[in-house]
N, C-alpha and C. Protein backbone atom coordinates (compact mmCIF):
# COMPACT_ATOMS: atom_id res chain seq x y z
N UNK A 1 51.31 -112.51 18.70
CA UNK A 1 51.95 -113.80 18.57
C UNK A 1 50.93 -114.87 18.94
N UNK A 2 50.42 -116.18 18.16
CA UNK A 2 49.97 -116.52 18.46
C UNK A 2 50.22 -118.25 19.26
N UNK A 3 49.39 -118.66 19.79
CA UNK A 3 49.71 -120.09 20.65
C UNK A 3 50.03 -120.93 19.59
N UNK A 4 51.06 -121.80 19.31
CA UNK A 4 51.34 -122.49 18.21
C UNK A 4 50.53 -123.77 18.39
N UNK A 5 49.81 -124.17 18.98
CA UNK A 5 49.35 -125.35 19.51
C UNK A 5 47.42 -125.31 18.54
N UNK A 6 47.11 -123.98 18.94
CA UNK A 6 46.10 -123.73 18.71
C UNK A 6 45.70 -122.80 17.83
N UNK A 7 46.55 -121.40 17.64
CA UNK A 7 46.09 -120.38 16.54
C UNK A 7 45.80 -119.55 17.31
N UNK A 8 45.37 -119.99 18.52
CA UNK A 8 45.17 -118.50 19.71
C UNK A 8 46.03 -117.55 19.38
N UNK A 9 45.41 -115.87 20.49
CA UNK A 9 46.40 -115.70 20.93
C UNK A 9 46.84 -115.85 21.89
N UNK A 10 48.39 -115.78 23.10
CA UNK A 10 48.31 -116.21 23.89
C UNK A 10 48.01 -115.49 24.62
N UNK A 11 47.50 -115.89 26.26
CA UNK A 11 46.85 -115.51 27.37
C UNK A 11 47.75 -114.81 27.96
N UNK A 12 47.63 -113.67 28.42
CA UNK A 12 47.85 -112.32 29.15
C UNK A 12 48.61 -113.19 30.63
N UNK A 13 49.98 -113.05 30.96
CA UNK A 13 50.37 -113.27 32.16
C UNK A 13 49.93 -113.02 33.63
N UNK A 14 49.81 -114.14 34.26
CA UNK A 14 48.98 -113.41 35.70
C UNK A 14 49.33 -112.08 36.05
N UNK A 15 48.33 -111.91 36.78
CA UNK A 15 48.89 -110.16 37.29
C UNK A 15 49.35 -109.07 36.30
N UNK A 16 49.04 -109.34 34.85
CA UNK A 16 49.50 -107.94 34.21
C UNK A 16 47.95 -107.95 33.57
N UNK A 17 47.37 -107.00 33.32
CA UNK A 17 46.04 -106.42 33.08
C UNK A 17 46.54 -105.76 32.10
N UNK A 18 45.81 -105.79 30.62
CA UNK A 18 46.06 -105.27 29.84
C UNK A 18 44.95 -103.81 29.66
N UNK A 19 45.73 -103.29 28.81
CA UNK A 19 44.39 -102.26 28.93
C UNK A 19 42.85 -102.04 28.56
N UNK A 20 42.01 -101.37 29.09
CA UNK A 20 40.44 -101.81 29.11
C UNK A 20 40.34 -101.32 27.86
N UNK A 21 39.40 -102.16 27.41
CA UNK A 21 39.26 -102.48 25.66
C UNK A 21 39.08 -101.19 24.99
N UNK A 22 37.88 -100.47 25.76
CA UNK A 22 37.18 -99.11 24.87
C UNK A 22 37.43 -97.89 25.39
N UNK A 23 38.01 -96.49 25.27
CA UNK A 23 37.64 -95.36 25.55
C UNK A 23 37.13 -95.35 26.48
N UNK A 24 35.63 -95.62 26.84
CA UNK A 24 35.07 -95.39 27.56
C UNK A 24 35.73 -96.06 29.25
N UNK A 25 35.81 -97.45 28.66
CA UNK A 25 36.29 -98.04 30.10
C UNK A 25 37.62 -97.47 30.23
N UNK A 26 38.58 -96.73 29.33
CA UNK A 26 39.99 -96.51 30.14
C UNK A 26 39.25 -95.45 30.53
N UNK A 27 38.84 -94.73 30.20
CA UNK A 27 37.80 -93.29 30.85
C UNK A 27 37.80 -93.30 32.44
N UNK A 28 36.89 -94.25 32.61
CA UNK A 28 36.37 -94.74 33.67
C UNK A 28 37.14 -95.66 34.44
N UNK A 29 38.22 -95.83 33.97
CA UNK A 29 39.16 -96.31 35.21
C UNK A 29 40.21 -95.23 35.67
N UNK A 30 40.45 -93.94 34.91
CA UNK A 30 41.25 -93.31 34.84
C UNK A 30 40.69 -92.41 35.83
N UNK A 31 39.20 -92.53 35.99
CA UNK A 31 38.85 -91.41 36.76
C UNK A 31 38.78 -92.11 37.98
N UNK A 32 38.33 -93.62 38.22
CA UNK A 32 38.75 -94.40 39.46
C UNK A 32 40.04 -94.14 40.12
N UNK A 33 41.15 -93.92 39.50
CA UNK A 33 42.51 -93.28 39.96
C UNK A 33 42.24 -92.37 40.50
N UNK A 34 41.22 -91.12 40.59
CA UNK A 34 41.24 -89.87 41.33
C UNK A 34 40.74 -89.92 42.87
N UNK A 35 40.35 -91.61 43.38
CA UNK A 35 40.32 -92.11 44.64
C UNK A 35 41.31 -91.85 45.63
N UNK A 36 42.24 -92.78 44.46
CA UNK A 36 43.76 -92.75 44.88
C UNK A 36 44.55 -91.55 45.20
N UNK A 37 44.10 -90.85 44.07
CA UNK A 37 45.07 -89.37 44.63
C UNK A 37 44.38 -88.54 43.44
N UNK A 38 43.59 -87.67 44.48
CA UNK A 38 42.39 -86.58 44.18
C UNK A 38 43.72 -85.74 42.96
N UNK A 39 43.06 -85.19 42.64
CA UNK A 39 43.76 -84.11 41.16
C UNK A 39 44.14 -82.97 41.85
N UNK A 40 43.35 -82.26 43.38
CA UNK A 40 43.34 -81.49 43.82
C UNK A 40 44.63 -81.51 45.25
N UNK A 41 45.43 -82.61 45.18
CA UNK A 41 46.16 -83.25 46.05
C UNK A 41 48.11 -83.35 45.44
N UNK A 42 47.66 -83.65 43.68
CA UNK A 42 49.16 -83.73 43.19
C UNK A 42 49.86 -82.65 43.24
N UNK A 43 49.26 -81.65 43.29
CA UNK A 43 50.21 -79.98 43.21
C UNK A 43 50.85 -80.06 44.88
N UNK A 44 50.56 -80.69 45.99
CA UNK A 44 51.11 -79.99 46.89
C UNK A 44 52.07 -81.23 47.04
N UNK A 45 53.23 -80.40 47.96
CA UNK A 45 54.62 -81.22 48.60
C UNK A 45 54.59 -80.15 49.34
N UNK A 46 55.62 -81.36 50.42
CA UNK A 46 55.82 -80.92 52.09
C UNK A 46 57.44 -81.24 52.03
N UNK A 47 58.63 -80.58 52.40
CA UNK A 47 59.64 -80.90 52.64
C UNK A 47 59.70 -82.15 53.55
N UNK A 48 58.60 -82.04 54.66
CA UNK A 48 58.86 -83.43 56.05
C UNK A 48 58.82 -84.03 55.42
N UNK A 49 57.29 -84.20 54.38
CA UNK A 49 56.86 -85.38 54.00
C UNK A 49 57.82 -86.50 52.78
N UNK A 50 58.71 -85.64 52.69
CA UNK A 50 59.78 -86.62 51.90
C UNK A 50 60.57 -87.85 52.51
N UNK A 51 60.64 -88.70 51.80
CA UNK A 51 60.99 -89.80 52.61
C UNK A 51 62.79 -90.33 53.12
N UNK A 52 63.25 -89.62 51.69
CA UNK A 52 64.57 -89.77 51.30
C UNK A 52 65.39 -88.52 51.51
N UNK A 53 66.58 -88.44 51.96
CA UNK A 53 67.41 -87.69 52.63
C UNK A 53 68.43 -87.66 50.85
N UNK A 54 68.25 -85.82 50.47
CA UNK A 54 68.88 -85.53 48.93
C UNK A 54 70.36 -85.86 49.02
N UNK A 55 70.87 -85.17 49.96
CA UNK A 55 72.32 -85.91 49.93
C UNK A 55 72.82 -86.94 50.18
N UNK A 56 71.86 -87.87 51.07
CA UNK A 56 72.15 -89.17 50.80
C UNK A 56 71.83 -90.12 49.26
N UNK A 57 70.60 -89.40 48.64
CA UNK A 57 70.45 -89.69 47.42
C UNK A 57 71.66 -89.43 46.17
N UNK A 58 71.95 -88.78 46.39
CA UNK A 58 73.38 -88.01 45.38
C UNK A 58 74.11 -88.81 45.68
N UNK A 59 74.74 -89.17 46.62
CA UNK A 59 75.82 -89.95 47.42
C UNK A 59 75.79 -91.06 46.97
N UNK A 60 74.52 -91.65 47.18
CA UNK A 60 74.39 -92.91 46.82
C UNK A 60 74.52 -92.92 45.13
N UNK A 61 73.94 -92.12 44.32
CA UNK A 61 74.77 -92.27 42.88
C UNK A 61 76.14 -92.67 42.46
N UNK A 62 76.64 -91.57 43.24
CA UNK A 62 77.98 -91.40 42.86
C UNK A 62 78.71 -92.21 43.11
N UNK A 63 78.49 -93.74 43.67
CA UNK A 63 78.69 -94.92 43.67
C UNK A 63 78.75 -95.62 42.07
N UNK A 64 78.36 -94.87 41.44
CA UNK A 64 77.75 -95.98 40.13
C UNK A 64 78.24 -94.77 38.66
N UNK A 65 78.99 -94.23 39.42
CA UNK A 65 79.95 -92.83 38.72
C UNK A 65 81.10 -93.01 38.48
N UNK A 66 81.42 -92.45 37.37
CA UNK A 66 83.14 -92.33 36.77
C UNK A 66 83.76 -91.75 38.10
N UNK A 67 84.44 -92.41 38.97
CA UNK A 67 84.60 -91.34 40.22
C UNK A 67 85.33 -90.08 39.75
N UNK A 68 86.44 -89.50 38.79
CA UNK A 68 87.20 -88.56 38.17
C UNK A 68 86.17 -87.70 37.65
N UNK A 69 84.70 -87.95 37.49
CA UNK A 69 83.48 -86.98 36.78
C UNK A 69 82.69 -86.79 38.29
N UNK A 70 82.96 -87.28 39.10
CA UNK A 70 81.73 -86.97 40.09
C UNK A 70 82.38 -85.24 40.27
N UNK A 71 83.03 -84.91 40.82
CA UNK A 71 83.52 -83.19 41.33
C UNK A 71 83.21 -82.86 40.17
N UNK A 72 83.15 -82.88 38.99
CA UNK A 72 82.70 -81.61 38.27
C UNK A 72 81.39 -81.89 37.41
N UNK A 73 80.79 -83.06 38.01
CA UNK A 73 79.21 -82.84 38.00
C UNK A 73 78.79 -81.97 38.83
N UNK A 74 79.73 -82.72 40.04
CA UNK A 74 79.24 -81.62 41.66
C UNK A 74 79.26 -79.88 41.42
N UNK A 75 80.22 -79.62 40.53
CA UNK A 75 80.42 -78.29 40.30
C UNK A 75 79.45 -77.76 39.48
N UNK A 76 79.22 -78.50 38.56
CA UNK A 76 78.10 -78.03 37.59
C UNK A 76 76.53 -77.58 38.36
N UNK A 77 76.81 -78.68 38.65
CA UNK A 77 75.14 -78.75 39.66
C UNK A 77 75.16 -77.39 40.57
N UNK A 78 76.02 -77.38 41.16
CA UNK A 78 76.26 -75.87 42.37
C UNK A 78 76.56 -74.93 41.47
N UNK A 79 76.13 -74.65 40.31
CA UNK A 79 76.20 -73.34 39.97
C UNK A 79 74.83 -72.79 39.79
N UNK A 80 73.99 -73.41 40.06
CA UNK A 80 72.64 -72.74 40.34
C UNK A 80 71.48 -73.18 40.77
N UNK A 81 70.60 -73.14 41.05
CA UNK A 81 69.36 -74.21 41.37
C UNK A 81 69.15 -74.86 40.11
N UNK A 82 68.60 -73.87 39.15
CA UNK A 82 68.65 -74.79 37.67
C UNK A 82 69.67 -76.07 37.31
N UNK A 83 70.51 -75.87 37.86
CA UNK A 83 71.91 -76.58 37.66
C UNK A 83 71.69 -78.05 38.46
N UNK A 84 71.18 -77.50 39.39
CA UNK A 84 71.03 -78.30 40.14
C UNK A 84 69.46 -79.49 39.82
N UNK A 85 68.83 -78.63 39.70
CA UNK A 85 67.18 -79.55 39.18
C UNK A 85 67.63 -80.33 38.21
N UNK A 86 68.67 -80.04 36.88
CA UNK A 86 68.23 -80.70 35.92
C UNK A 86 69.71 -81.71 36.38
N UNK A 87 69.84 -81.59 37.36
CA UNK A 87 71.26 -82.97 37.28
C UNK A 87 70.44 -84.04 38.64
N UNK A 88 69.38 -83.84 38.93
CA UNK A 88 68.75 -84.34 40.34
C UNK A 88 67.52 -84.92 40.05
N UNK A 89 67.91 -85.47 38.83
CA UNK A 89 66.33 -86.30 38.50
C UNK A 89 66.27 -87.67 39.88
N UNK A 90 66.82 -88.18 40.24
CA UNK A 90 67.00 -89.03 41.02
C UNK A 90 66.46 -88.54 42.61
N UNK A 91 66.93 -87.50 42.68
CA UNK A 91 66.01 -86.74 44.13
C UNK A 91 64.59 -86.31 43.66
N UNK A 92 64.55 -85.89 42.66
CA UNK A 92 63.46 -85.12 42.76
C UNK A 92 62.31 -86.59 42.69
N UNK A 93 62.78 -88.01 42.34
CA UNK A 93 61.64 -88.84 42.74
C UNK A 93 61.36 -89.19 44.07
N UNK A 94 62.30 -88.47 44.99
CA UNK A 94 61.67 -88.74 46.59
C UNK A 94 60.45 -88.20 47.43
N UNK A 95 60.65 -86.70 46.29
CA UNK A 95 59.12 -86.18 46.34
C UNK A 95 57.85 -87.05 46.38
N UNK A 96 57.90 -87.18 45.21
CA UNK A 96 56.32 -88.19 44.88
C UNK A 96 56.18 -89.13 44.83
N UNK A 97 57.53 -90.03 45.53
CA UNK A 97 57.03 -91.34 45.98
C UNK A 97 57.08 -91.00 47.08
N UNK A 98 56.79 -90.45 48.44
CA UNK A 98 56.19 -90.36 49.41
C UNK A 98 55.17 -90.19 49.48
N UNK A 99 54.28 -89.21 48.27
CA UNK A 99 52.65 -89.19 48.03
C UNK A 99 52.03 -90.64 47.59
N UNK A 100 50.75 -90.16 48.06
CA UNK A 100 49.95 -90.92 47.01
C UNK A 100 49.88 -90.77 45.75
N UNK A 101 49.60 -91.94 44.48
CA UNK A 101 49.88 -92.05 43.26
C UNK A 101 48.62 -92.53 42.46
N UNK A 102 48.47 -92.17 41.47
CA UNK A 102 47.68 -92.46 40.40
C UNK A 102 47.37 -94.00 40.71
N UNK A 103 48.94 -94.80 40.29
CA UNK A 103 48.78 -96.43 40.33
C UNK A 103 48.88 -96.53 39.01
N UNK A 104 48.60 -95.49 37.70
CA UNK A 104 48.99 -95.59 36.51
C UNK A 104 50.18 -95.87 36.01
N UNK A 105 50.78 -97.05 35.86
CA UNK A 105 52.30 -97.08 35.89
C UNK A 105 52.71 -97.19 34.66
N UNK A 106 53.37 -96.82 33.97
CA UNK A 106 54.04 -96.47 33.06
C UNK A 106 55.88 -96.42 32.82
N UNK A 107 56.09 -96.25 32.04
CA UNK A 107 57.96 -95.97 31.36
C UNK A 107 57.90 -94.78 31.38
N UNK A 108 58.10 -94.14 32.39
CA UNK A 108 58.67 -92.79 32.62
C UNK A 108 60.12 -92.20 31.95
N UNK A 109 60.13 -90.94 31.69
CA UNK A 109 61.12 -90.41 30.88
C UNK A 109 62.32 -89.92 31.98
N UNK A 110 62.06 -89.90 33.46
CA UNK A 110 62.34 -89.81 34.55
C UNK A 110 62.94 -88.52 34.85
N UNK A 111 63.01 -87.87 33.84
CA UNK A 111 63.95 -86.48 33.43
C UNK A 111 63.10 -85.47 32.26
N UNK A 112 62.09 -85.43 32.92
CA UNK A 112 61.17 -84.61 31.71
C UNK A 112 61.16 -82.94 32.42
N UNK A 113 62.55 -82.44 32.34
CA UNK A 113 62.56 -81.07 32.54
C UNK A 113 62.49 -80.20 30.99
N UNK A 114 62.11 -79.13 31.15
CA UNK A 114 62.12 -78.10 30.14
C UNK A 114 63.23 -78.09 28.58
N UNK A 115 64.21 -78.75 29.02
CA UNK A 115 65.29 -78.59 28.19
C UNK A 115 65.57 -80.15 27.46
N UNK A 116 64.61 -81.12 27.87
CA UNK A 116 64.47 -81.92 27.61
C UNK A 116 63.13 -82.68 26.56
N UNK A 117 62.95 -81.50 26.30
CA UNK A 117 61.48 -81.14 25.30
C UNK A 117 61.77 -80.73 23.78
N UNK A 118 61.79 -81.03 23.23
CA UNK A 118 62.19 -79.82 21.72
C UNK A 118 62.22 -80.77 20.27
N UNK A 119 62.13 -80.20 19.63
CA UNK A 119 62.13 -80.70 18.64
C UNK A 119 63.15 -81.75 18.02
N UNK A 120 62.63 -82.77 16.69
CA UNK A 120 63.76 -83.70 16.33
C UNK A 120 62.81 -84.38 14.79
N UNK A 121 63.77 -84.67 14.17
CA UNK A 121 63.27 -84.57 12.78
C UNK A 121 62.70 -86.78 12.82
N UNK A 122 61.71 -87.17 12.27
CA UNK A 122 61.36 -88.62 11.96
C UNK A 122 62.09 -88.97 10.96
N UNK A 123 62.41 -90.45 10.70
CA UNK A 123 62.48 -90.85 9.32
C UNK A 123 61.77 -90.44 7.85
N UNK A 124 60.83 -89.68 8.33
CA UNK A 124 59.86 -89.43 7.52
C UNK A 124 60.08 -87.66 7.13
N UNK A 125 60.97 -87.45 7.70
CA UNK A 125 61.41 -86.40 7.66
C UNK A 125 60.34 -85.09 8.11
N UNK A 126 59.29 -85.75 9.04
CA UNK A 126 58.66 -84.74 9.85
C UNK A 126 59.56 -84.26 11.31
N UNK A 127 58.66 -82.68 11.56
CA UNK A 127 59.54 -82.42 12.85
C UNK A 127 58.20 -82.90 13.88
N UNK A 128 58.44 -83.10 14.61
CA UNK A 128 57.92 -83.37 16.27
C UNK A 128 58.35 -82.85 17.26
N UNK A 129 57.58 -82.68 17.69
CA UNK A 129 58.05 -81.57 19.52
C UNK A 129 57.69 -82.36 20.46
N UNK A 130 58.72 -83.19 21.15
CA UNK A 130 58.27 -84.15 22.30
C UNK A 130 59.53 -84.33 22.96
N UNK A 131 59.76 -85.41 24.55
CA UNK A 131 60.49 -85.41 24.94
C UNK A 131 61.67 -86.27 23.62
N UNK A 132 62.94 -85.38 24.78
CA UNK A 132 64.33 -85.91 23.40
C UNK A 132 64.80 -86.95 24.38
N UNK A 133 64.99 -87.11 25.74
CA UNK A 133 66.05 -87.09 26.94
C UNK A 133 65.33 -88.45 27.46
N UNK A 134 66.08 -89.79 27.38
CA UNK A 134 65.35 -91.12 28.38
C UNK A 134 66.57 -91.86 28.75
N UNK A 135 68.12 -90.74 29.55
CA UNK A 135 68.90 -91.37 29.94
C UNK A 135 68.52 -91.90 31.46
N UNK A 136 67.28 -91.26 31.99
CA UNK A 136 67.08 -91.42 33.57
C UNK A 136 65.70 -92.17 33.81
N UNK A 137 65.34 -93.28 32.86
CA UNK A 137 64.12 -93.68 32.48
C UNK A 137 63.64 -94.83 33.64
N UNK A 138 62.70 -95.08 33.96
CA UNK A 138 62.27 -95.90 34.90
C UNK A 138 60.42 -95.76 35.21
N UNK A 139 60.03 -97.51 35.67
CA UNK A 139 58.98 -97.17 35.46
C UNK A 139 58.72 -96.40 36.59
N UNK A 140 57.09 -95.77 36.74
CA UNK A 140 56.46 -95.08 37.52
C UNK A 140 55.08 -94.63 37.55
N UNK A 141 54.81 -94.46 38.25
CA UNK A 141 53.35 -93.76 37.93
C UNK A 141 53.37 -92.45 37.31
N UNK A 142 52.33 -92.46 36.11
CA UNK A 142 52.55 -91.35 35.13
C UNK A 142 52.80 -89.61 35.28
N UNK A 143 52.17 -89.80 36.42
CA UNK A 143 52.09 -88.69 37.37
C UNK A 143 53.85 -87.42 37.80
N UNK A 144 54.61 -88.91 37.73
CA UNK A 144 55.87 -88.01 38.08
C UNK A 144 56.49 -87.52 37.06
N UNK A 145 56.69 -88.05 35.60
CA UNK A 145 57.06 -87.03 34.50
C UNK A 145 56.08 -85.58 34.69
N UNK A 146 55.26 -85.81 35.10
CA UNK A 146 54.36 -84.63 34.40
C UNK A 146 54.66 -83.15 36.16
N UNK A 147 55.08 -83.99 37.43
CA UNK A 147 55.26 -83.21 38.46
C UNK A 147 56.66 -82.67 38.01
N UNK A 148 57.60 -83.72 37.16
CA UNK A 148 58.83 -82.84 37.21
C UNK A 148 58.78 -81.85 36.06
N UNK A 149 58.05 -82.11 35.14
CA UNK A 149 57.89 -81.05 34.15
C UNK A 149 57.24 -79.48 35.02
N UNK A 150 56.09 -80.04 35.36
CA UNK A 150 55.68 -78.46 35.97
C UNK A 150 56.79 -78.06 36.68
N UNK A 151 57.17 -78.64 38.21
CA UNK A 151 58.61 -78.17 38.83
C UNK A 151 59.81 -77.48 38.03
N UNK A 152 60.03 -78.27 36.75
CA UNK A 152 61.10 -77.16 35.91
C UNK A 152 60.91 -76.33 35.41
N UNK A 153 59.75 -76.15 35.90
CA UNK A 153 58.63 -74.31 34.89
C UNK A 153 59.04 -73.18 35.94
N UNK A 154 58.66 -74.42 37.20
CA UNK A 154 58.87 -72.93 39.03
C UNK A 154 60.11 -72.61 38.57
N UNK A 155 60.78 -73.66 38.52
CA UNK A 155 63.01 -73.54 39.13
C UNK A 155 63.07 -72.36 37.97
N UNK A 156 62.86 -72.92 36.56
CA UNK A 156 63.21 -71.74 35.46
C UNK A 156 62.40 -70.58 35.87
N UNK A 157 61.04 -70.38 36.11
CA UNK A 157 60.87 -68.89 36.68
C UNK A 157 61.52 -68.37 37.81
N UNK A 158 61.56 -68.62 38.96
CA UNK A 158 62.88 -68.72 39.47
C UNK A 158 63.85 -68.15 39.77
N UNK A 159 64.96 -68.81 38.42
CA UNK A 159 65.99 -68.48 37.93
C UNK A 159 66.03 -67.05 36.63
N UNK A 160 64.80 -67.22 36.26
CA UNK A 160 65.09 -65.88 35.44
C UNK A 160 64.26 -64.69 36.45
N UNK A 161 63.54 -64.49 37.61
CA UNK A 161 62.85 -64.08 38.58
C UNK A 161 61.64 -63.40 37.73
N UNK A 162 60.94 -64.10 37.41
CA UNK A 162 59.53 -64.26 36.72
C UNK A 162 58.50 -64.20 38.22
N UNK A 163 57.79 -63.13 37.86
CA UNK A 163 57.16 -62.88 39.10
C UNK A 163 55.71 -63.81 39.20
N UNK A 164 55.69 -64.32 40.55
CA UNK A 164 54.83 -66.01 41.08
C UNK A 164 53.58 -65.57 39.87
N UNK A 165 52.91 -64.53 39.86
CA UNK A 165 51.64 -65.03 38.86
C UNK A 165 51.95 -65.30 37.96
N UNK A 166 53.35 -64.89 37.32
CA UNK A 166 53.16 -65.50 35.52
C UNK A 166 53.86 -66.66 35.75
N UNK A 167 54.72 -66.84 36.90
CA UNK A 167 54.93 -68.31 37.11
C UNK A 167 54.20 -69.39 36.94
N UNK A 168 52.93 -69.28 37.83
CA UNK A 168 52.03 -69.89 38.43
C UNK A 168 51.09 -70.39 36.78
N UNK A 169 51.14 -68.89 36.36
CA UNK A 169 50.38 -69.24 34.92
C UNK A 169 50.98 -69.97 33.75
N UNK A 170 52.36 -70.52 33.30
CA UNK A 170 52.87 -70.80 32.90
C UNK A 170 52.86 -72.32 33.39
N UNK A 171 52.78 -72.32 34.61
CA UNK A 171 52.77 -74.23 35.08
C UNK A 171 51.58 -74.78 34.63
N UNK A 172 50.04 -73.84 34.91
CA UNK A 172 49.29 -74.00 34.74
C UNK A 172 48.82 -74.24 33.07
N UNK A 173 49.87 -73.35 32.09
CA UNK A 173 49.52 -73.60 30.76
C UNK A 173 50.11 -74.97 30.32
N UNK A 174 51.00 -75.25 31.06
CA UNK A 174 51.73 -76.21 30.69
C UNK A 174 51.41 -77.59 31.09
N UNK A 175 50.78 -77.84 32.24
CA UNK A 175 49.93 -78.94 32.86
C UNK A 175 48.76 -78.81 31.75
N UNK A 176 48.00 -78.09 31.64
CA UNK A 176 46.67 -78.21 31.12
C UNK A 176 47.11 -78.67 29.68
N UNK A 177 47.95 -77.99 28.88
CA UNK A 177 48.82 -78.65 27.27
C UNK A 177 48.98 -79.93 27.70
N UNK A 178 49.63 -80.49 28.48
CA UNK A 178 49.74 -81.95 28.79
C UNK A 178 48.55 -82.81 28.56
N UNK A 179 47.89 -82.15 29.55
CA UNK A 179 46.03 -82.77 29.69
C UNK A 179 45.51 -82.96 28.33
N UNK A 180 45.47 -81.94 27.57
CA UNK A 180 44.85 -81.80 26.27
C UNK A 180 45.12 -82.73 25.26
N UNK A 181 46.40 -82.85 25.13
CA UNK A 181 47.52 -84.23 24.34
C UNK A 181 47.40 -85.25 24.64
N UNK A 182 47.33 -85.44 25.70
CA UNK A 182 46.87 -87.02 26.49
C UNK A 182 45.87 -87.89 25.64
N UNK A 183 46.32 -88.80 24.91
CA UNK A 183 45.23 -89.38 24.34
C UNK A 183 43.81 -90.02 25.45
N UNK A 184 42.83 -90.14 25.25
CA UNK A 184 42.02 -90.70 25.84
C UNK A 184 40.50 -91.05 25.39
C-alpha cells in the first residue's frame, strides 16, 4: 500500500521489524536466537519449573465454556492421557513459557498435535499434508507448535506402549522433517 501523499511505501510501525531482507541475514539472525535458547536446551522440561498450576489452568477455561459441555469434556479428557493431551492445549503452554524462547514470534497453531496434521484438498484441487486444526491459535514463539508436536509423538507412543527407543526415534524423525521443511 502505498503513502498517498507521495507514492511511497509506507514506513514500517515503530517497534515491528520486518523481516531481514536476504536468506542470508534471516540465516544469521536465526542462529543469533540459539543465544537465547541453545537447541540443546528445548528438549528438556522440569515439572518444578512450570509456572502455572494445570488445574488451575483448566478451571480457569471453563469459565469461558458452555457450562452443560464442561463434564463431558471433563469426561472425555479422563479417558486417557491421549485424551487428555489433545483437549490441554492451554496447559501444555505452561511448559514453555517458563523456558527460555527463541523470541521468534509467530501465529502459532497452538494445537499442533498428531491428529491435527493430515491431509485436505486446495482450490486447485491439490492434496497437501499440513496442519488442519487453528481453533487454539495464538501468537508465540515458534518453538511451541513444534514442542507440542514432538510431545504428541511421546503421549501416542505411550498410549500404544511403543518401546522409549522407537519412541525416541520417531520424535526425532519428526523434529528433524520439521527442520528440513522450514523454509530458510
Amino acid at each position: 500500500m502505498a503513502n498517498s501523499k507521495s507514492g511511497a511505501p509506507p514506513a514500517p510501525r515503530a517497534g515491528l521489524r520486518d523481516l531481514a531482507a536476504t536468506s542470508r541475514e534471516r540465516c544469521r539472525y536465526g542462529k543469533a536466537t540459539r543465544k537465547r535458547a541453545p537447541r540443546g536446551s528445548l528438549g528438556y522440561w522440569d515439572e518444578a519449573d512450570r509456572e502455572r498450576d494445570a488445574l488451575v489452568t483448566m478451571t480457569a477455561q471453563n469459565a469461558i465454556r458452555v457450562p452443560e459441555l464442561v463434564p463431558i469434556r471433563h469426561g472425555r479428557m479422563a479417558l486417557s492421557p491421549w485424551n487428555y493431551y489433545r483437549g490441554a492445549a492451554a496447559v501444555m503452554v505452561g511448559g514453555p513459557a517458563s523456558q527460555a524462547h527463541s523470541g521468534l514470534m509467530v501465529q502459532l497453531c497452538g494445537d499442533a498435535h498428531i491428529p491435527n496434521f493430515g491431509l485436505w484438498a486446495t482450490p486447485e484441487r491439490n492434496l497437501l499434508f499440513d496442519l488442519r486444526d487453528f481453533d487454539e491459535a495464538l501468537p508465540g514463539p515458534f518453538e511451541w507448535d513444534v514442542k507440542r508436536f514432538a510431545a504428541s509423538v511421546v503421549v501416542a507412543a505411550q498410549q500404544n506402549r511403543m518401546k522409549r527407543k522407537l519412541a525416541a526415534a520417531a520424535v526425532a524423525a519428526g523434529v528433524q522433517a520439521h527442520c528440513r521443511r522450514m523454509p530458510g
